[in-house]
Protein backbone atom coordinates (compact mmCIF):
# COMPACT_ATOMS: atom_id res chain seq x y z
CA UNK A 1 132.69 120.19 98.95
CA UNK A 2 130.50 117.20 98.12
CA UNK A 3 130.05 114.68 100.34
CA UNK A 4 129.12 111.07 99.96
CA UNK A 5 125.71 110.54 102.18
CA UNK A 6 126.31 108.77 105.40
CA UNK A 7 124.84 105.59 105.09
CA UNK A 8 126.43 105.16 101.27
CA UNK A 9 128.20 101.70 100.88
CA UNK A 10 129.53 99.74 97.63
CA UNK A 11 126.87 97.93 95.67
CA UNK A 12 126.60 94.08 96.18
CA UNK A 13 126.58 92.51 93.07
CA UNK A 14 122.35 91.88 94.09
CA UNK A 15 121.54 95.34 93.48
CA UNK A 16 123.95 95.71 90.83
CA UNK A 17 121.16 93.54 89.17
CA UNK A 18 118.61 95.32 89.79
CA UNK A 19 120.44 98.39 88.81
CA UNK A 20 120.69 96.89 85.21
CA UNK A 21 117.15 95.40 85.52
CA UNK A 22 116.54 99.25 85.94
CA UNK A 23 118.20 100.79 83.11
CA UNK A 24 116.68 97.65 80.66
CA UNK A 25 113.26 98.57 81.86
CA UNK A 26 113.42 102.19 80.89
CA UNK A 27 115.03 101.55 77.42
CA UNK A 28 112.39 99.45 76.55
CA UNK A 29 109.43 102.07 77.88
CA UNK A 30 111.18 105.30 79.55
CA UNK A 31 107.35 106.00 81.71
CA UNK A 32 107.17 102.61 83.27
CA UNK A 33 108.11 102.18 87.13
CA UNK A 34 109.23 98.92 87.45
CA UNK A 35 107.10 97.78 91.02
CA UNK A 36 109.13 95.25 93.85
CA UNK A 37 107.43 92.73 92.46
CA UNK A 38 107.83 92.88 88.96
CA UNK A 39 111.84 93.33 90.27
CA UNK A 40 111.20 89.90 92.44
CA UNK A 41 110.03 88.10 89.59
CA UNK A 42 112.51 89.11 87.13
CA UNK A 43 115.09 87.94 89.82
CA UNK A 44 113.77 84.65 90.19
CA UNK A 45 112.91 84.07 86.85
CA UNK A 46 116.85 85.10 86.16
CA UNK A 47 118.32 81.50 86.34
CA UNK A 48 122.10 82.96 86.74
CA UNK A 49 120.91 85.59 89.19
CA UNK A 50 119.27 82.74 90.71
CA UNK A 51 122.41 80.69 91.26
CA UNK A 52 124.98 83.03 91.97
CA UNK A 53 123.70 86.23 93.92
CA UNK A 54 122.04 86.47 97.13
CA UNK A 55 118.36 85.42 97.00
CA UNK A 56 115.45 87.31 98.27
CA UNK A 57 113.13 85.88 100.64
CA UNK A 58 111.04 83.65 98.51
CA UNK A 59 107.05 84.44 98.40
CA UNK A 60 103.88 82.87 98.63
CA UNK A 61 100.98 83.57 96.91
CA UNK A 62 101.30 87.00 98.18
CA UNK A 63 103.74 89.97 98.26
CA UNK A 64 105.04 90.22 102.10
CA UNK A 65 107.16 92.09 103.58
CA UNK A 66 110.17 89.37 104.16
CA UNK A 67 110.75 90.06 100.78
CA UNK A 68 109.49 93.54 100.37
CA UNK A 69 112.09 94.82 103.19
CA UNK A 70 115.37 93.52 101.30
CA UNK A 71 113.94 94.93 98.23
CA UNK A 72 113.45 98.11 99.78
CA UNK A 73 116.86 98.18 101.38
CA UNK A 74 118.48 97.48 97.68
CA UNK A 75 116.56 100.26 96.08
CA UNK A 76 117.82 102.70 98.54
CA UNK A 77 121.59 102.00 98.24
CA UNK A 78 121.29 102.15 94.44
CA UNK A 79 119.71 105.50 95.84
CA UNK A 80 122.41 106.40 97.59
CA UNK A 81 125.61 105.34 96.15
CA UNK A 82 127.76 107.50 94.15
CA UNK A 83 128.41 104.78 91.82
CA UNK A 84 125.43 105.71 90.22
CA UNK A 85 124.95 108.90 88.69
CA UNK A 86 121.34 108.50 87.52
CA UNK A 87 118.67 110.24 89.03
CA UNK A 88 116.13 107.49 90.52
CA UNK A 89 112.67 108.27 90.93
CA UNK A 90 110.70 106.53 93.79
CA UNK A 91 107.56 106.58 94.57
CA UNK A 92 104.16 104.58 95.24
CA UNK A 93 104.39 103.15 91.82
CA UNK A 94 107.35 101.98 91.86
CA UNK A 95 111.03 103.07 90.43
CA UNK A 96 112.49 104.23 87.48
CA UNK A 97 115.09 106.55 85.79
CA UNK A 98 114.39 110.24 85.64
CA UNK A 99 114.14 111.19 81.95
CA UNK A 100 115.19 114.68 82.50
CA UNK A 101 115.26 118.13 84.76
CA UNK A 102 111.31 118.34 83.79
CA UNK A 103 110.47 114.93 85.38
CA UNK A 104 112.57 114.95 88.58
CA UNK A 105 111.98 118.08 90.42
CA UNK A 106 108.48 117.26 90.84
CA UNK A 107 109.00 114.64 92.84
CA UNK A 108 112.04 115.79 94.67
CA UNK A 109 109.58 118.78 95.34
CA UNK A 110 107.21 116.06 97.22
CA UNK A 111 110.06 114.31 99.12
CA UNK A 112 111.46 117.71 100.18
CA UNK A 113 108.10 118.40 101.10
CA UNK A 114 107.45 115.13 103.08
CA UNK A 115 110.77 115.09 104.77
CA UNK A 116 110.31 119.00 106.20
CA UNK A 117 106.89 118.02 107.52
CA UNK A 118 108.50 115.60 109.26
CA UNK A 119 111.22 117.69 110.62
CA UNK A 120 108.57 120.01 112.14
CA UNK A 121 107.33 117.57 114.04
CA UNK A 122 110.28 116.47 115.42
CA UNK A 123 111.14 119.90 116.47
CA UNK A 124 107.56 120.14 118.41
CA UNK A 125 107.84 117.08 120.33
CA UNK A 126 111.32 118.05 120.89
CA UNK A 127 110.13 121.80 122.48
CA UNK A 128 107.40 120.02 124.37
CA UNK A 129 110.52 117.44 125.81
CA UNK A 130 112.66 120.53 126.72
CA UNK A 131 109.14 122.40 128.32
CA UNK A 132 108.86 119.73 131.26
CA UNK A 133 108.49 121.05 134.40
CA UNK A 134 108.49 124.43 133.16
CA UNK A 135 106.44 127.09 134.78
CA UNK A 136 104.15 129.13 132.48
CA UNK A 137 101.15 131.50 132.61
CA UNK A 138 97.57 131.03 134.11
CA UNK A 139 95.67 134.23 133.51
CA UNK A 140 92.52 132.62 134.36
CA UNK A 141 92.23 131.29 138.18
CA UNK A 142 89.53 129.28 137.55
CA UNK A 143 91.09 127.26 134.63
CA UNK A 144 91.90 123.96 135.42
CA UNK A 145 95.03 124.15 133.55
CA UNK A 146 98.41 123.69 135.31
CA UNK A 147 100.77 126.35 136.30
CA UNK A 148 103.67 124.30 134.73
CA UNK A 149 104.13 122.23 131.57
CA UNK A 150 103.72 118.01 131.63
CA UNK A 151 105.11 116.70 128.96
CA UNK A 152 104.87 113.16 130.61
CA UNK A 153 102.59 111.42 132.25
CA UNK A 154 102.64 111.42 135.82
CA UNK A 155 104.52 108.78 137.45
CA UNK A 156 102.36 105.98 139.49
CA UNK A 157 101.50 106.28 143.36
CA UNK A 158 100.97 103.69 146.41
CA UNK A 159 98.56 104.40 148.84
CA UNK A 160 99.16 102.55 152.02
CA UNK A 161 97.32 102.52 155.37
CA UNK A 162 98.78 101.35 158.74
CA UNK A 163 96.70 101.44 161.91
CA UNK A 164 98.50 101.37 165.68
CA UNK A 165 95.72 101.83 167.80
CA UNK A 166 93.18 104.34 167.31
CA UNK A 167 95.69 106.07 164.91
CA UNK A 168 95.22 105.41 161.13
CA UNK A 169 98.26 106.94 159.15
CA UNK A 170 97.63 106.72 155.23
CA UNK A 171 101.32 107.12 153.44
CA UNK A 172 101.31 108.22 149.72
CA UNK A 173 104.62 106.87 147.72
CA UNK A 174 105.28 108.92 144.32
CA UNK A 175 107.23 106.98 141.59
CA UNK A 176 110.13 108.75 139.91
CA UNK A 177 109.73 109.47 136.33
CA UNK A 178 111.30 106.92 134.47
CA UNK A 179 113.23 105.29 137.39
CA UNK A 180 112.11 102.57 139.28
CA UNK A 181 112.68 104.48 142.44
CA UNK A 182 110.22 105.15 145.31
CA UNK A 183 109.94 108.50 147.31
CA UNK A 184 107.29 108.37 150.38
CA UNK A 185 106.09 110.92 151.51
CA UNK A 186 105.43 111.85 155.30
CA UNK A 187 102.58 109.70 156.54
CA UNK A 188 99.60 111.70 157.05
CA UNK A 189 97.57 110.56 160.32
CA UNK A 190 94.11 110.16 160.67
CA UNK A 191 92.18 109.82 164.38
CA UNK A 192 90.31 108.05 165.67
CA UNK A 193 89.94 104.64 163.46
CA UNK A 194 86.06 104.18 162.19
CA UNK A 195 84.29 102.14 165.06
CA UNK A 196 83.11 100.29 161.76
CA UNK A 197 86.76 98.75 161.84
């Protein structure tokens, strides 16, 4: 059964515009990618766009991303939306419509690519999550490698001295990882006091 993607949503009438600014481009030259800003200048040079849509963030003398981020976010709900049934290519040079099988898979090939690569390492720091405080195996006694996993830092300690007398007791207090909480541990006495005290 298909299903509509998750974060799919009805076109404003914005990137309706762009949409069409889309399809124009690639009837007039079917290889050109039409870049954010060409798209940002078309808009604003569009006097009824202009007027009655939504403006993007207006620019300076450069490209920034105020305006590059609403851009962005209207390319990828013409993307998504089954409204369209183009196939949009996207990449660092820009947008434009597929021309056929031949031209698409390529780079549906390199998103696939890009988007499993970053599956596996979601899945390792996900293992190394699920390994804290796991034991595992030391074959070597004189490796300085732990006899169970750390997958976060260690929380902080206090080191606190209190003297009564000739009796020095030092009292180490180990955070809680990511609490706020305190644990103390017994103090540890120390006897006699340094005569340099």
């Amino acid at each position: 059964m298909n299903q509509s993607p998750a974060v799919s949503h009805p076109l404003t009438p914005r990137q309706w515009w762009l949409y069409r600014y889309l399809t124009a481009a690639f009837e007039n030259d079917n290889q050109h990618y039409v870049t954010d800003l060409e798209a940002y200048n078309a808009f604003m040079s569009d006097l009824k766009a202009v007027t009655e849509l939504e403006n993007y963030p207006k620019i300076g003398h450069t490209f920034h991303s105020s305006t590059a981020r609403p851009l962005s976010s209207d390319w990828q709900a013409i993307m998504d939306t089954r409204e369209i049934q183009k196939v949009i290519l996207s990449s660092s040079k820009g947008h434009k419509l597929a021309i056929d099988k031949e031209e698409a898979m390529p780079e549906l090939e390199r998103k696939k690519k890009s988007l499993l690569i970053q599956l596996e390492r979601y899945y390792h720091q996900l293992s190394k999550v699920n390994l804290d405080g796991q034991g595992k195996l030391v074959f070597d006694s004189k490796s300085k490698a732990r006899e169970y996993f750390e997958s976060f830092p260690m929380p902080p300690m206090k080191i606190e001295s209190k003297i009564e007398g000739d009796i020095e007791t030092i009292t180490i207090t180990q955070g809680h990882k990511n609490t706020d909480d305190w644990i103390p541990t017994p103090g540890i006495p120390i006897s006699p006091v340094s005569a340099s005290k």
